[in-house]
N, C-alpha and C. Protein backbone atom coordinates (compact mmCIF):
# COMPACT_ATOMS: atom_id res chain seq x y z
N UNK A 1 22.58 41.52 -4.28
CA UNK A 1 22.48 40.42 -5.23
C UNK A 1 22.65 41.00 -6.64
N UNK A 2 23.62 40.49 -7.22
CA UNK A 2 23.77 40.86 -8.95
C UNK A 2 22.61 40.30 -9.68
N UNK A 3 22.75 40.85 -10.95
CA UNK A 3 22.04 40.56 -11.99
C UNK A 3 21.70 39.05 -12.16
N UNK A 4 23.48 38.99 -12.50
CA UNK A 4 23.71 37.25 -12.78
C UNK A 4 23.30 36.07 -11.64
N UNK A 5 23.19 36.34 -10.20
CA UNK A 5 22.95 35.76 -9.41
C UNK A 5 21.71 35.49 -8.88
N UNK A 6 21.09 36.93 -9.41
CA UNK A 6 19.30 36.73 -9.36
C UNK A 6 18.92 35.58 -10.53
N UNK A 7 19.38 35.78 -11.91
CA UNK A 7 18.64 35.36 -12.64
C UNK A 7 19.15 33.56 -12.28
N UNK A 8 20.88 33.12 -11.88
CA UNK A 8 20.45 32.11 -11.56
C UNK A 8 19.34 31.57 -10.68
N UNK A 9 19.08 32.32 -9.84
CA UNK A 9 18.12 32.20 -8.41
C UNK A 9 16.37 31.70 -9.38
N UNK A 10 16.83 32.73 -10.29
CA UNK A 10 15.36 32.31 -10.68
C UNK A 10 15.11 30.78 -11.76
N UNK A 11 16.29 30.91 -12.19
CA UNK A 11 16.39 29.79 -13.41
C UNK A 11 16.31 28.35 -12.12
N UNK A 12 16.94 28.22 -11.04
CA UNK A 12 17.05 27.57 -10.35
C UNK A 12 15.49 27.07 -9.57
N UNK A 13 14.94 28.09 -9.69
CA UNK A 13 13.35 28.29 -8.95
C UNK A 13 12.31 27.28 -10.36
N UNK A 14 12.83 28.25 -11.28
CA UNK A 14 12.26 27.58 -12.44
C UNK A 14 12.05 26.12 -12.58
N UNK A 15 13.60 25.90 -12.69
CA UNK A 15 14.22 24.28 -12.58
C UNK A 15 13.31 23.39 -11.71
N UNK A 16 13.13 24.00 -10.51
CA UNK A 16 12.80 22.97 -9.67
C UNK A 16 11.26 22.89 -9.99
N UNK A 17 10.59 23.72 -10.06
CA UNK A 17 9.35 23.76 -10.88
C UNK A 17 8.86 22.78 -11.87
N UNK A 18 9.65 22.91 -12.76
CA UNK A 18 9.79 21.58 -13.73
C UNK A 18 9.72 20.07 -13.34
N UNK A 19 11.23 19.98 -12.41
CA UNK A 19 11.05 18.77 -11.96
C UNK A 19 9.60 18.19 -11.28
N UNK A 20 8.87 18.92 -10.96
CA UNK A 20 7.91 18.30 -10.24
C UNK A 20 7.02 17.27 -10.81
N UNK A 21 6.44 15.65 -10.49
CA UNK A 21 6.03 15.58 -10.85
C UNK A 21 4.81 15.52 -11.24
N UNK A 22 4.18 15.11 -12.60
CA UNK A 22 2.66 15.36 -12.95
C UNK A 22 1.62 14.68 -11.67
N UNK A 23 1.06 15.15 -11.54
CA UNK A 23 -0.27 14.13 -10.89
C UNK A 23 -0.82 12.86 -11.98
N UNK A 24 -1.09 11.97 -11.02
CA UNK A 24 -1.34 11.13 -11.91
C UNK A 24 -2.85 10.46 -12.41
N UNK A 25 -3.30 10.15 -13.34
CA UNK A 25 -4.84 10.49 -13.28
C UNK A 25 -4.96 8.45 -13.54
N UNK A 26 -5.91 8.06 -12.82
CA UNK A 26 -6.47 6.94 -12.72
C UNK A 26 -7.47 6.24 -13.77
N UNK A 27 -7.60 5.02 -13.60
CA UNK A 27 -8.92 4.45 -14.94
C UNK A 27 -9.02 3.11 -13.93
N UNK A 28 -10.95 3.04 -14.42
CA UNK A 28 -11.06 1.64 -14.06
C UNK A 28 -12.02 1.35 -15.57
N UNK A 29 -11.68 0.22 -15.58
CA UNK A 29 -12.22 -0.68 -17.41
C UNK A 29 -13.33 -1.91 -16.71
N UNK A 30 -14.76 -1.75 -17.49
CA UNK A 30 -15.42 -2.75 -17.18
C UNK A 30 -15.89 -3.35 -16.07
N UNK A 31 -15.90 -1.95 -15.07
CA UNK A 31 -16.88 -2.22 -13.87
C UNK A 31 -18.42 -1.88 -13.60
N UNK A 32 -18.60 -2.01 -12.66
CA UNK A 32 -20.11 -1.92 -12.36
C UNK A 32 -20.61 -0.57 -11.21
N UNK A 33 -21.17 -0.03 -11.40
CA UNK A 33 -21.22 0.92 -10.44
C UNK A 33 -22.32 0.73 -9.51
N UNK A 34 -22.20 0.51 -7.85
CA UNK A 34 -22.67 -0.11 -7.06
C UNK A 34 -23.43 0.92 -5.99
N UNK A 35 -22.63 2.15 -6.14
CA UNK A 35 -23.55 3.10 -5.07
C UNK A 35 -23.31 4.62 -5.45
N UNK A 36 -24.20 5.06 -5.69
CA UNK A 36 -24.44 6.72 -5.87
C UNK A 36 -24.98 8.03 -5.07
N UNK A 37 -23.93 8.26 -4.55
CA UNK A 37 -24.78 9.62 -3.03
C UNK A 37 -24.15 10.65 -3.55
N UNK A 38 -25.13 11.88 -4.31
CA UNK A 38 -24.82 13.52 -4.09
C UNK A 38 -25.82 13.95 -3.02
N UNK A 39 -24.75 14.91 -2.67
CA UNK A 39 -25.36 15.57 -1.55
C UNK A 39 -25.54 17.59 -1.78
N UNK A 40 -26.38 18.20 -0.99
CA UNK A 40 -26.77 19.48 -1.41
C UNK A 40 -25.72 20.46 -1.75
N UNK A 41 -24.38 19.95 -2.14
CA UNK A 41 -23.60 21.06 -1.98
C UNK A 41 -22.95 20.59 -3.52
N UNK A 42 -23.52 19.79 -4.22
CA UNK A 42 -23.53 18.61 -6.09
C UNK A 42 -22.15 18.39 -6.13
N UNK A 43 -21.58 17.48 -5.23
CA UNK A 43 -20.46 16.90 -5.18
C UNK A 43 -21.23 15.35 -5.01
N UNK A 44 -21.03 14.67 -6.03
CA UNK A 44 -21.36 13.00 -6.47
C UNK A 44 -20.15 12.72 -5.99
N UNK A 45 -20.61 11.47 -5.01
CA UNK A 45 -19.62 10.49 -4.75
C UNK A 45 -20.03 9.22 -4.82
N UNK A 46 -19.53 8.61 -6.00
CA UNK A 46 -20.05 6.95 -6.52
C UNK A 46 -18.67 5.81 -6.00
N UNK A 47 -19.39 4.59 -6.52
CA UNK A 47 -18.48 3.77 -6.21
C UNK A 47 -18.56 2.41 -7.33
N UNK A 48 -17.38 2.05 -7.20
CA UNK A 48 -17.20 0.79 -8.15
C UNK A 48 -16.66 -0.70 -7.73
N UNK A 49 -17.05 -1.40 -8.75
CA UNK A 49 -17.07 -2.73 -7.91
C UNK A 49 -15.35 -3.28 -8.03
N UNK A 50 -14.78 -2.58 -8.26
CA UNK A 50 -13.18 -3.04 -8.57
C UNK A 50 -12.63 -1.69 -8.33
N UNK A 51 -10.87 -1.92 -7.80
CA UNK A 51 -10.21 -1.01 -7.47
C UNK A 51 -9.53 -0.39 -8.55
N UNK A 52 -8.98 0.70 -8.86
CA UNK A 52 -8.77 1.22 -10.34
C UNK A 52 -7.45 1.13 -10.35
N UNK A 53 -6.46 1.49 -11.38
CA UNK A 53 -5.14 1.52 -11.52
C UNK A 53 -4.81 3.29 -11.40
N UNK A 54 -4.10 2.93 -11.09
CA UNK A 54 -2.76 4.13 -11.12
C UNK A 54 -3.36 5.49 -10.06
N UNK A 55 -3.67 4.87 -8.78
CA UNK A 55 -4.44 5.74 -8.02
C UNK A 55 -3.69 7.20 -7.69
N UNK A 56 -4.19 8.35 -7.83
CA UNK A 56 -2.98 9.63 -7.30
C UNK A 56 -2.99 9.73 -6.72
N UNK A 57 -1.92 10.50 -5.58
CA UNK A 57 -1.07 10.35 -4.65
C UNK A 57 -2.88 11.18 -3.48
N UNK A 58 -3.27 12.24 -4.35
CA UNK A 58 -4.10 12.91 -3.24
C UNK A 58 -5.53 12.22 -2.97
N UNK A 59 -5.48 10.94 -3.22
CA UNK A 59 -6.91 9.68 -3.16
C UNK A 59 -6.05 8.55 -2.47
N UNK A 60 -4.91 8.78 -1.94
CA UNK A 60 -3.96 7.48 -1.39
C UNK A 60 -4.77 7.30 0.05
N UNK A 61 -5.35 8.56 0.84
CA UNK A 61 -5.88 7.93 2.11
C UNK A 61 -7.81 7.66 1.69
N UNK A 62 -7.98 7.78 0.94
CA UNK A 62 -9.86 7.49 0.15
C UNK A 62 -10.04 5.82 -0.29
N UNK A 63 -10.67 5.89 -0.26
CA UNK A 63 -11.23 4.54 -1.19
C UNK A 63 -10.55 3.97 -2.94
N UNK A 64 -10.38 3.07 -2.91
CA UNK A 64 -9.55 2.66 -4.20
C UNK A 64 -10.61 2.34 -5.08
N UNK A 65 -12.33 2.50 -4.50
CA UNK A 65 -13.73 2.56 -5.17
C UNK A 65 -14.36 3.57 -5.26
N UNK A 66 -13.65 4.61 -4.72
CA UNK A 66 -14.96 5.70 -4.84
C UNK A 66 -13.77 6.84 -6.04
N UNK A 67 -15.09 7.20 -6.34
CA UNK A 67 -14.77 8.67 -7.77
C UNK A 67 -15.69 9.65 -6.86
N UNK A 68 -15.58 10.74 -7.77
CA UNK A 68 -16.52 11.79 -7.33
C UNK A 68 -16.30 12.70 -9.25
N UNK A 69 -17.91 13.19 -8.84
CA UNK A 69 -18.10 14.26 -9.81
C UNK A 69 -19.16 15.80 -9.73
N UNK A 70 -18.76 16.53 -9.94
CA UNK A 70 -19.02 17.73 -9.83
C UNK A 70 -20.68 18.26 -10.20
N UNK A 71 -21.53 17.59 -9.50
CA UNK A 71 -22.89 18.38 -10.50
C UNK A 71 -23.17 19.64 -10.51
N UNK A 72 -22.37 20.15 -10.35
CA UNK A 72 -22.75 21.81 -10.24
C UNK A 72 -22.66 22.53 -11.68
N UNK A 73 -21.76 21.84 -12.58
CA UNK A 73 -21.41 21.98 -13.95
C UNK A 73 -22.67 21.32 -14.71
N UNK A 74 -22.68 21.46 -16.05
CA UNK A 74 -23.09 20.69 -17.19
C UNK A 74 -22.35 19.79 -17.32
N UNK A 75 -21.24 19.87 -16.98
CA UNK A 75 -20.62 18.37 -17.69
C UNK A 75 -20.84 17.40 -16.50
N UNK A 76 -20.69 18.05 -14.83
CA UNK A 76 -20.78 17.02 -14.03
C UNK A 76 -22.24 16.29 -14.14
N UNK A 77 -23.51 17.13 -14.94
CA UNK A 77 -24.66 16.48 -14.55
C UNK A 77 -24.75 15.61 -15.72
N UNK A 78 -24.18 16.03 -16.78
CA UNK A 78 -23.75 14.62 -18.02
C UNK A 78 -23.42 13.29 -17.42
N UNK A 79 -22.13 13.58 -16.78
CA UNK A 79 -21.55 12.37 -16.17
C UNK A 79 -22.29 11.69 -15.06
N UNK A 80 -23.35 12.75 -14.57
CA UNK A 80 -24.09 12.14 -13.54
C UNK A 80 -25.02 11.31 -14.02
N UNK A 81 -25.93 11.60 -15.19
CA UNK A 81 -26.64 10.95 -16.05
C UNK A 81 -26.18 9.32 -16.37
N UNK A 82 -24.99 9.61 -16.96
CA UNK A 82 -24.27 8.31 -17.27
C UNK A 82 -23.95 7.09 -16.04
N UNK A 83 -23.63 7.70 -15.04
CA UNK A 83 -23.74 7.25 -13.80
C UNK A 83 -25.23 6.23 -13.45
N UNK A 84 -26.02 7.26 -13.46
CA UNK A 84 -27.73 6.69 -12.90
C UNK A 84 -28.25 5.53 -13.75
N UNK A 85 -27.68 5.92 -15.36
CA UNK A 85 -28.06 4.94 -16.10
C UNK A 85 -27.80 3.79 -16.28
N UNK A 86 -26.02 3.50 -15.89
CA UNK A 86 -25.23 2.21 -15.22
C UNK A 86 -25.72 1.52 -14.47
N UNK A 87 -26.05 2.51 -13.18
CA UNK A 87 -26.43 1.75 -11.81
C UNK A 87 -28.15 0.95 -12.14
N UNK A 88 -28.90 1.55 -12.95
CA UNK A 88 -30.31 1.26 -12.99
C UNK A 88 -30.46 0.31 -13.78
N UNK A 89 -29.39 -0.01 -15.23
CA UNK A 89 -29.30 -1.10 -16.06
C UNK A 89 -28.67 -2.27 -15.86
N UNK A 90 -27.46 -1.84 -14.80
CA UNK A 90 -26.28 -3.18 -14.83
C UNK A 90 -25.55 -2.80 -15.82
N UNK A 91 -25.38 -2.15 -16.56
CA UNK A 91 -24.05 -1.60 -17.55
C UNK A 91 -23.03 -1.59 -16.77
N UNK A 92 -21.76 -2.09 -17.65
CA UNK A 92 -20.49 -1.59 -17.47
C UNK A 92 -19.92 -0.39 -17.39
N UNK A 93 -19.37 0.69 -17.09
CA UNK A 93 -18.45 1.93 -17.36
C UNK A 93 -17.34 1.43 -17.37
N UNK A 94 -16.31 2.63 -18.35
CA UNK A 94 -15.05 2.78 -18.22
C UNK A 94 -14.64 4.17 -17.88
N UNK A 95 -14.14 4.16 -16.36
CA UNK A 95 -13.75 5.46 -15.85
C UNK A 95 -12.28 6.04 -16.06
N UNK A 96 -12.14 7.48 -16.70
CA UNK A 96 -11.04 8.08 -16.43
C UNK A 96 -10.73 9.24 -15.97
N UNK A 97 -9.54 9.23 -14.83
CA UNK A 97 -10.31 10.48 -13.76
C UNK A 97 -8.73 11.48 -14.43
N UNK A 98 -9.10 12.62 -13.71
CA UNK A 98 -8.52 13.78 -13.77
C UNK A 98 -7.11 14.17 -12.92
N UNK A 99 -6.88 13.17 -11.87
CA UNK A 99 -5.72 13.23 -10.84
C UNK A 99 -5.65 13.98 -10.12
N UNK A 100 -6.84 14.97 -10.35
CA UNK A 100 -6.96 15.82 -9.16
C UNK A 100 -8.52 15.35 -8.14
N UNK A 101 -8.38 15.66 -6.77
CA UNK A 101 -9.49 15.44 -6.09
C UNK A 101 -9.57 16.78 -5.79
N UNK A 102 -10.34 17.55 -6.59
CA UNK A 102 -11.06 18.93 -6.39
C UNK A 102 -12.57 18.90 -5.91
N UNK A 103 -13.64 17.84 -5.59
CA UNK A 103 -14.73 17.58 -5.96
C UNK A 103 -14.85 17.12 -4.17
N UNK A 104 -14.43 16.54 -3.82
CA UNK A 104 -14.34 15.50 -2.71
C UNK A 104 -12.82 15.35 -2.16
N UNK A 105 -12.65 15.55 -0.53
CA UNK A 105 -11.23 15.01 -0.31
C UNK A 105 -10.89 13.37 -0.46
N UNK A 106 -9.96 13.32 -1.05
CA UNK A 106 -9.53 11.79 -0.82
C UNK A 106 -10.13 10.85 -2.06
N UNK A 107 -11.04 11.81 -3.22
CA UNK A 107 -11.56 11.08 -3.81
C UNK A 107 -11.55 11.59 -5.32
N UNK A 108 -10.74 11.07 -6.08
CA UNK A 108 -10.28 11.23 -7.55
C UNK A 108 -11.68 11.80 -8.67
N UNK A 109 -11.75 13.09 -9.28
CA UNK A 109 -12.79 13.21 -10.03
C UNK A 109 -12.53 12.68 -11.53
N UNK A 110 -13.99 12.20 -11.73
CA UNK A 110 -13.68 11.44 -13.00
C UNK A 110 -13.86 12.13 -14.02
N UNK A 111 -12.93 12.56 -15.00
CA UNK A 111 -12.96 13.05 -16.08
C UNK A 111 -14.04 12.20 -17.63
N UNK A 112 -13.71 11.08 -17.11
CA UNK A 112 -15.60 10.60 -18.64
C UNK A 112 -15.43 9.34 -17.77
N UNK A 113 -16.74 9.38 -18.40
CA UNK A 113 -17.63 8.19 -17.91
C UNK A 113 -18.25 7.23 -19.47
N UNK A 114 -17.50 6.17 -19.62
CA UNK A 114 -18.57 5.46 -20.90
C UNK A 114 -19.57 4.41 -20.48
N UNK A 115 -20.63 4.11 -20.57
CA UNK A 115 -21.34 3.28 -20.27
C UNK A 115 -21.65 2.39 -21.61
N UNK A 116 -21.43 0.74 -21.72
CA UNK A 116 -20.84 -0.09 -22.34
C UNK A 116 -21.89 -1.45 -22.19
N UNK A 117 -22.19 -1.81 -22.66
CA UNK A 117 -22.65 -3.47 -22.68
C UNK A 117 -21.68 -4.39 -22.10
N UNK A 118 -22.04 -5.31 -21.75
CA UNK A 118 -20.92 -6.39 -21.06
C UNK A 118 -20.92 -6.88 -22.29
């Protein structure tokens, strides 16, 4: 293999790299959060009373209601906070997730959580 034929090989490798596309990260606006189970291993898996938009491809066989969040972090036990406080008041959230399901299979982690007055 030449010079010139490797580096197309690689520009070509590159290329296709690129094309790929983004994952796509989800939101739900002005729901209610209806059920909250972490379990010993601080993977939160909640649920909402409406299905969200723009679900990613790796939550296509999960629930179009359930999120998940990470309590093993500081930020997941933030968001967990925000969570407990929804479910115990009747507050609204507005969820926006991350497009990746790293947390839970099948189940989109939510990147913030706002908790809102109706």
């Amino acid at each position: 293999m030449t010079i010139s034929s490797r580096a197309l090989a690689a520009t070509a490798a590159l290329l296709s790299l690129a094309l790929v596309a983004p994952a796509q990260a989800s939101t739900s606006s002005g729901v209610h959060v209806t059920n909250v189970a972490p379990n010993n291993a601080g993977a939160l898996v909640f649920y909402v009373d409406a299905p969200r938009t723009g679900l990613p491809a790796c939550a296509a066989g999960g629930s179009a209601l359930a999120w998940t969040v990470n309590t093993n972090t500081v930020a997941g036990q933030v968001l967990a906070s925000a969570l407990f406080t929804a479910l115990s008041t009747g507050m609204l959230v507005d969820i926006g997730g991350t497009g990746a399901c790293d947390v839970y299979p099948n189940a989109e982690s939510a990147g913030y959580i706002a908790v809102r007055k109706p």
